[in-house]
C-alpha atoms as a PDB file:
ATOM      1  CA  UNK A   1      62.002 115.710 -50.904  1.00  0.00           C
ATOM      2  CA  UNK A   2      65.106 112.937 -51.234  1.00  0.00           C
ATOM      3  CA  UNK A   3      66.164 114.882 -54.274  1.00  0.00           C
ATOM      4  CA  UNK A   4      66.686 117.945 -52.921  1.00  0.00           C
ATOM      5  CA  UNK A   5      68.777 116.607 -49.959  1.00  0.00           C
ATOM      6  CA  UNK A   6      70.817 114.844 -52.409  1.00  0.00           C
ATOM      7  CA  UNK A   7      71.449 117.697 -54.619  1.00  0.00           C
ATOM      8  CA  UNK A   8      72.338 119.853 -51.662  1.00  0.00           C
ATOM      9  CA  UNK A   9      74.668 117.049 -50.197  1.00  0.00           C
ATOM     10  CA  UNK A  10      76.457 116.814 -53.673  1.00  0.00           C
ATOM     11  CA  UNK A  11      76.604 120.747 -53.879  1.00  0.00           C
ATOM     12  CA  UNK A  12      78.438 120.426 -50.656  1.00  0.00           C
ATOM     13  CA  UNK A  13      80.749 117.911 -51.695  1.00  0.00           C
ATOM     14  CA  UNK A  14      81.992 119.610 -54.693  1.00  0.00           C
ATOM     15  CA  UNK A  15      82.541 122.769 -52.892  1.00  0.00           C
ATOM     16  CA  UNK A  16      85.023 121.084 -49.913  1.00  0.00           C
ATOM     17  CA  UNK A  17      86.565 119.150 -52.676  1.00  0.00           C
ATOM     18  CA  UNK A  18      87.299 122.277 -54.527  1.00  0.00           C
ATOM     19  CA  UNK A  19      88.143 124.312 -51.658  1.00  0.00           C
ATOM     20  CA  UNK A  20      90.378 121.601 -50.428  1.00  0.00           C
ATOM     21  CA  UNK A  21      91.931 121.483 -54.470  1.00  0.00           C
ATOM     22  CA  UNK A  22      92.224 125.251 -53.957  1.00  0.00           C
ATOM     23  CA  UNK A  23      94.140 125.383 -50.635  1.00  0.00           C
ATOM     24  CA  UNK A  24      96.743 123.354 -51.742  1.00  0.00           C
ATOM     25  CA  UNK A  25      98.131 125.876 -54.038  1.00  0.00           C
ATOM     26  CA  UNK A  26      96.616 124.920 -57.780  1.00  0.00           C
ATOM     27  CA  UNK A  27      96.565 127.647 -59.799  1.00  0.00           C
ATOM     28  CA  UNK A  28      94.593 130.908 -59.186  1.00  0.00           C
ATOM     29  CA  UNK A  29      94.504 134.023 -60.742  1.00  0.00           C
ATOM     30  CA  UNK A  30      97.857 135.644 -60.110  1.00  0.00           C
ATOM     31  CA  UNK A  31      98.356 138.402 -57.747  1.00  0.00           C
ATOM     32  CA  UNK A  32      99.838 141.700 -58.341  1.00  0.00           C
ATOM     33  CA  UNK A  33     102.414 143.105 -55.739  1.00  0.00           C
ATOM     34  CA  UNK A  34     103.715 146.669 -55.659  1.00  0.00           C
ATOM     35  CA  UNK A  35     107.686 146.371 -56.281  1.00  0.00           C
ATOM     36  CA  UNK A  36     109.915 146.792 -53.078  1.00  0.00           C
ATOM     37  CA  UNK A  37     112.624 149.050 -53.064  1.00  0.00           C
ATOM     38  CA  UNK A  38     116.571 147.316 -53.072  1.00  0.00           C
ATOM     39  CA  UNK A  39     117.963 146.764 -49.372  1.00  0.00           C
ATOM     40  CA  UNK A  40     121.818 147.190 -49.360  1.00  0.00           C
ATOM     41  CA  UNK A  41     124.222 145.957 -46.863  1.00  0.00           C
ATOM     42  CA  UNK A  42     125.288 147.670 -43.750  1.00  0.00           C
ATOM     43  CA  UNK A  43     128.369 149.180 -43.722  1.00  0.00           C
ATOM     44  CA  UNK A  44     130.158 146.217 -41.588  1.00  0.00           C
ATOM     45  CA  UNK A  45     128.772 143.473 -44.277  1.00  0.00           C
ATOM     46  CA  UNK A  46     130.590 143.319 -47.179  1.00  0.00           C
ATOM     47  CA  UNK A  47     128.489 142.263 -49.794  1.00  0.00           C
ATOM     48  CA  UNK A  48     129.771 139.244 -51.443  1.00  0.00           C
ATOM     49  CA  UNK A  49     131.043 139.916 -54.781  1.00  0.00           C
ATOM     50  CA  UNK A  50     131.323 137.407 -57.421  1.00  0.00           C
ATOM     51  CA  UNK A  51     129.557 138.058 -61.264  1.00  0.00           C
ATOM     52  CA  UNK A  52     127.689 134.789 -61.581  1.00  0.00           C
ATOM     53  CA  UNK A  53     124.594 133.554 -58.973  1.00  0.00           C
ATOM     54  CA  UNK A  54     126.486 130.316 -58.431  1.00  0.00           C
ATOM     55  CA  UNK A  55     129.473 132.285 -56.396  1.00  0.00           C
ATOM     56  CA  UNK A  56     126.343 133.704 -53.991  1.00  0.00           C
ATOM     57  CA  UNK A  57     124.510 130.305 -53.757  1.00  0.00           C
ATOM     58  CA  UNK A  58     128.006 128.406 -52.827  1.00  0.00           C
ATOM     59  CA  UNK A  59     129.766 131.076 -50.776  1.00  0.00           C
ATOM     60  CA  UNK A  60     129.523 129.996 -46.486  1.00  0.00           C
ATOM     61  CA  UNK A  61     129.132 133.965 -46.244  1.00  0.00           C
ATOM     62  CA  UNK A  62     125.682 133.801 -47.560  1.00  0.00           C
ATOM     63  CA  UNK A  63     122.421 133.126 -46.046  1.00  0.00           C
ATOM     64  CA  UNK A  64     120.137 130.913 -47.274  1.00  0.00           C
ATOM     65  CA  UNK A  65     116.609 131.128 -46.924  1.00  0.00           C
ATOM     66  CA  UNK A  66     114.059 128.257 -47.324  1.00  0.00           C
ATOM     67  CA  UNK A  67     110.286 128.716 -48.338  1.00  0.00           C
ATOM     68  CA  UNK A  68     107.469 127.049 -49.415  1.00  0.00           C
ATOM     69  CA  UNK A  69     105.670 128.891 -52.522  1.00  0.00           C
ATOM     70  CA  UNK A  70     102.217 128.775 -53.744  1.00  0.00           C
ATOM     71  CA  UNK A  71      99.534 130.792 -55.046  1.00  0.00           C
ATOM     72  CA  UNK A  72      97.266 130.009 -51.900  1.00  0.00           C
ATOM     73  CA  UNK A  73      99.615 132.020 -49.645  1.00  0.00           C
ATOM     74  CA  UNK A  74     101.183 134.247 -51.743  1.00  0.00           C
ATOM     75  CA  UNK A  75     100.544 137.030 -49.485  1.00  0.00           C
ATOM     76  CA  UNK A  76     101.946 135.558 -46.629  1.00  0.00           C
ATOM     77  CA  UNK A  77     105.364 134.299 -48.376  1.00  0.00           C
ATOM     78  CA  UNK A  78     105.697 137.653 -50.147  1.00  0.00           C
ATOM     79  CA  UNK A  79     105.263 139.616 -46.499  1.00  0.00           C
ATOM     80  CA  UNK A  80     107.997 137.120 -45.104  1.00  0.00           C
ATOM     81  CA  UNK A  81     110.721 138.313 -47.981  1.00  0.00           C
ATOM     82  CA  UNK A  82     110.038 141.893 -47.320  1.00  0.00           C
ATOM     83  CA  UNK A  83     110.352 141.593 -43.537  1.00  0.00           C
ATOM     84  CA  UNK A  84     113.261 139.351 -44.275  1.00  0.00           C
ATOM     85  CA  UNK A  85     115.346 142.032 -46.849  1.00  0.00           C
ATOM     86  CA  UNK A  86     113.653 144.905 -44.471  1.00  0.00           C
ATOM     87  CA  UNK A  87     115.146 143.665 -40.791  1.00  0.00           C
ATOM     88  CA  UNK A  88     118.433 142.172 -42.058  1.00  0.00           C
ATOM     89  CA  UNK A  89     122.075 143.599 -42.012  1.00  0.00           C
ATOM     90  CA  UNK A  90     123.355 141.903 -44.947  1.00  0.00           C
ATOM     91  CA  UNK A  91     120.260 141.647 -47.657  1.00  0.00           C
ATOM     92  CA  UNK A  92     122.655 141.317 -50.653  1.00  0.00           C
ATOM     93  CA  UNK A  93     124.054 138.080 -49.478  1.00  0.00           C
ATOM     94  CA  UNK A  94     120.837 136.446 -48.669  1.00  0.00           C
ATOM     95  CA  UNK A  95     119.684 133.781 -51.585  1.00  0.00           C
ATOM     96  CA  UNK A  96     116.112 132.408 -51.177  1.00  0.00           C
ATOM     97  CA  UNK A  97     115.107 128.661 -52.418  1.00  0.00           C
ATOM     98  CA  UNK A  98     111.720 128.574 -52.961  1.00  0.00           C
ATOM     99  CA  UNK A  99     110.449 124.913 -52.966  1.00  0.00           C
ATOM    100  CA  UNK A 100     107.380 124.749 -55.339  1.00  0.00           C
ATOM    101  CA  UNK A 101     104.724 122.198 -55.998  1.00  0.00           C
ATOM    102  CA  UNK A 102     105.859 119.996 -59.597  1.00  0.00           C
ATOM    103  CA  UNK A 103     102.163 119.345 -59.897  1.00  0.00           C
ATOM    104  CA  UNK A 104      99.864 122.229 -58.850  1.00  0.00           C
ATOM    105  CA  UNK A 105     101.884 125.030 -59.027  1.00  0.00           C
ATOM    106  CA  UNK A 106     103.057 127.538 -62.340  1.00  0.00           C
ATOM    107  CA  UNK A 107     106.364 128.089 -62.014  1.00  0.00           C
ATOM    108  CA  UNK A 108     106.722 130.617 -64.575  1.00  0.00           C
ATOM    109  CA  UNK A 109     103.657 132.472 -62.974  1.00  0.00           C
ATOM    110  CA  UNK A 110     105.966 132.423 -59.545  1.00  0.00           C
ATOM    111  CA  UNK A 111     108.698 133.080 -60.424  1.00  0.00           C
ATOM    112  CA  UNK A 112     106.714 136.002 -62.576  1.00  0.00           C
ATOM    113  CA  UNK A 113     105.449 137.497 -59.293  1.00  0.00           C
ATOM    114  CA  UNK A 114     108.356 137.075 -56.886  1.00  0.00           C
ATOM    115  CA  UNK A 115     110.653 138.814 -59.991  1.00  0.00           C
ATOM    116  CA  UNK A 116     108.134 141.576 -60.308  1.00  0.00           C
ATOM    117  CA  UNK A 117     108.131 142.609 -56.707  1.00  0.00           C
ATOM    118  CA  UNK A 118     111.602 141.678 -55.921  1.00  0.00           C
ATOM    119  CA  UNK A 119     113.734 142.350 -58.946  1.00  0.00           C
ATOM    120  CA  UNK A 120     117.065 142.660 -56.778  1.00  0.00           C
ATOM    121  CA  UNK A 121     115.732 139.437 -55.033  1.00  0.00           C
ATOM    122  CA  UNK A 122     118.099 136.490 -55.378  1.00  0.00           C
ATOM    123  CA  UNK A 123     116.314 133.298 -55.464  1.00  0.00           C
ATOM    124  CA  UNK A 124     115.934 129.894 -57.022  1.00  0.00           C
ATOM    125  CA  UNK A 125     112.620 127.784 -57.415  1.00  0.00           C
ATOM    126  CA  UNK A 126     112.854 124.098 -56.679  1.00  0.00           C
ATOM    127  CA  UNK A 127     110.368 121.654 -57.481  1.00  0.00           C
ATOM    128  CA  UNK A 128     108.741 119.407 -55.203  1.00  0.00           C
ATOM    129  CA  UNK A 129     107.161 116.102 -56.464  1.00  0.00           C
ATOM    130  CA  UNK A 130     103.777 115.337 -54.295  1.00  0.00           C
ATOM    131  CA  UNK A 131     103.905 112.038 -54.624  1.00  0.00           C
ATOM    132  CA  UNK A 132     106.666 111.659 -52.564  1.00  0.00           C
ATOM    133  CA  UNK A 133     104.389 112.164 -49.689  1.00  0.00           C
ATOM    134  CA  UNK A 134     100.868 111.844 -50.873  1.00  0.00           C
ATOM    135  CA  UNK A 135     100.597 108.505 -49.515  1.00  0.00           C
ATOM    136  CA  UNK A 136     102.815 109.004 -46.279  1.00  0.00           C
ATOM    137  CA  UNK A 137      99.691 111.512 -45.181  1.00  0.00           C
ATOM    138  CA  UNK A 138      97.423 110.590 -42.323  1.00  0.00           C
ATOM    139  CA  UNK A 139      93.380 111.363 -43.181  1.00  0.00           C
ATOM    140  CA  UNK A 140      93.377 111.965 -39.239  1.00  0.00           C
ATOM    141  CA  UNK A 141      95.201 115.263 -39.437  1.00  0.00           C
ATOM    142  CA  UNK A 142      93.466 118.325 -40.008  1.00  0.00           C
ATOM    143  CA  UNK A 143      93.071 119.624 -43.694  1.00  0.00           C
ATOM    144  CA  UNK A 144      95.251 122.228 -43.456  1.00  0.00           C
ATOM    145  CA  UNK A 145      98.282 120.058 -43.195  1.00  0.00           C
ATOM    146  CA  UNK A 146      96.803 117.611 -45.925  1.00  0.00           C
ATOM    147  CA  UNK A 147      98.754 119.378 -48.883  1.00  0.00           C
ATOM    148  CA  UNK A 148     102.245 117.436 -49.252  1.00  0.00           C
ATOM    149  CA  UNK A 149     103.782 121.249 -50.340  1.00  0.00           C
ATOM    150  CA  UNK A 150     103.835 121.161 -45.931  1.00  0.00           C
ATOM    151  CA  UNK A 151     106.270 118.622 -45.706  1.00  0.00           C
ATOM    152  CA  UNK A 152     108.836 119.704 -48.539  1.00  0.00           C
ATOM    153  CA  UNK A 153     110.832 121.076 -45.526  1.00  0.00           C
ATOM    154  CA  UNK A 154     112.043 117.130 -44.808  1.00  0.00           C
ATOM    155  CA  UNK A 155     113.404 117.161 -48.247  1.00  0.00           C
ATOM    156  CA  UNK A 156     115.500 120.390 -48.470  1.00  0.00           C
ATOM    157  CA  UNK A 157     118.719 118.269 -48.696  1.00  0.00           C
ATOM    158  CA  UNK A 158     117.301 116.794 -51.286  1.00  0.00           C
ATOM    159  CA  UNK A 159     116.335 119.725 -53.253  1.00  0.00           C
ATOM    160  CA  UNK A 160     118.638 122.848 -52.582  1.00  0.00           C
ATOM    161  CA  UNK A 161     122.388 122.462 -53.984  1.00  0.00           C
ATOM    162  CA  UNK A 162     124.895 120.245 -52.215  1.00  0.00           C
ATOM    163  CA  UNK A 163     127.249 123.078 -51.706  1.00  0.00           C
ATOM    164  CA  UNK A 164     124.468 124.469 -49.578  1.00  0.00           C
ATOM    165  CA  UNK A 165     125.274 123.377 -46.113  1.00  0.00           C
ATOM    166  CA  UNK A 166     122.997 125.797 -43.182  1.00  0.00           C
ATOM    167  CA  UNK A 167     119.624 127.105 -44.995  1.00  0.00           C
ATOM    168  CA  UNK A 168     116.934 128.847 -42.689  1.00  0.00           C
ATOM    169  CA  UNK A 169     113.186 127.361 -43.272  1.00  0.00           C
ATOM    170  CA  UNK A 170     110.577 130.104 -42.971  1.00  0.00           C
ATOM    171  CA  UNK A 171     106.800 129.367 -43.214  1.00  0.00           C
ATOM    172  CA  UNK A 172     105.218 131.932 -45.261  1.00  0.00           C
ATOM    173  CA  UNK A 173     103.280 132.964 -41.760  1.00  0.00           C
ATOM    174  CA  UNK A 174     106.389 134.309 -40.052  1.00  0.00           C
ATOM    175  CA  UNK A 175     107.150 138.349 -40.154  1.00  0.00           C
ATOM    176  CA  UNK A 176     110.491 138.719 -39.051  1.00  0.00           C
ATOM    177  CA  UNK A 177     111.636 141.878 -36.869  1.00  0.00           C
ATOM    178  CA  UNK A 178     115.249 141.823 -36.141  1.00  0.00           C
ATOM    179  CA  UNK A 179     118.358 141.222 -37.786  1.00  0.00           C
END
């Protein structure tokens, strides 16, 4: 029965090409996080004081933290903040720049999330345009590096502010246990 085959080929083309859609960070139902308590500085880290978020994101005291956000690993990135605010000495004068698909992802819905959980949390989200790299992607590599979101890290000097000069890049994999 040709038909049959076909259909069942076809069936199994959609679903890769949706699952592959999917991984890439499109949008998905959003995720609900319980809201983490506020991490304060140590007593030896003076928390930088200044009234408006561009003071933190210029000041050489604080540290900047770069991520990749999607809805795909959501989980993962929001696991990687908490260990990051959890394991630190200075949480206050961290910033995080969350670099964000311009085509695939919601931005409001991100931002959304990250605010709910985080609401001490000071961050930034900075879009990414795909098709910077689209065509720059081998079809040899395996399809878990095909999303151009993956190589956003090349382009942080680009994206974050100039006055920004170190920045940390975290995959949303990483738990980090010590200061």
């Amino acid at each position: 029965m040709p038909g049959v085959k076909y259909l069942s080929l076809l069936l199994l083309w959609f679903g890769l090409s949706l699952f592959s859609f999917l991984s890439c960070g499109s949008a998905i139902s959003a995720q609900k996080f319980r809201e983490a308590p506020q991490y304060y500085n140590s007593p030896d880290c003076p928390v930088i004081t200044d009234d408006d978020q561009d003071g933190l994101i210029c000041s050489e005291r604080a540290v900047h933290v770069a991520m990749t956000l999607d809805q795909t690993y959501i989980r993962g990135s929001m696991a990687a903040i908490l260990s990051v605010l959890q394991h630190s000495s200075c949480p206050q004068n961290i910033f995080f720049h969350f670099v964000i698909s311009s085509t695939r992802s919601n931005a409001s819905d991100l931002h959304a999330t990250i605010g709910a959980s985080f609401p001490y949390l000071k961050f930034d989200l900075y879009p990414f345009d795909d098709s910077a790299v689209a065509g720059l992607i081998s079809t040899s590599i395996r399809s878990a590096l095909d999303c151009p979101l993956n190589y956003a890290r090349s382009y942080l000097a680009n994206l974050l502010p100039l006055c920004v000069s170190r920045v940390v890049y975290l995959d949303s994999d990483v738990v980090v246990v010590d200061d």
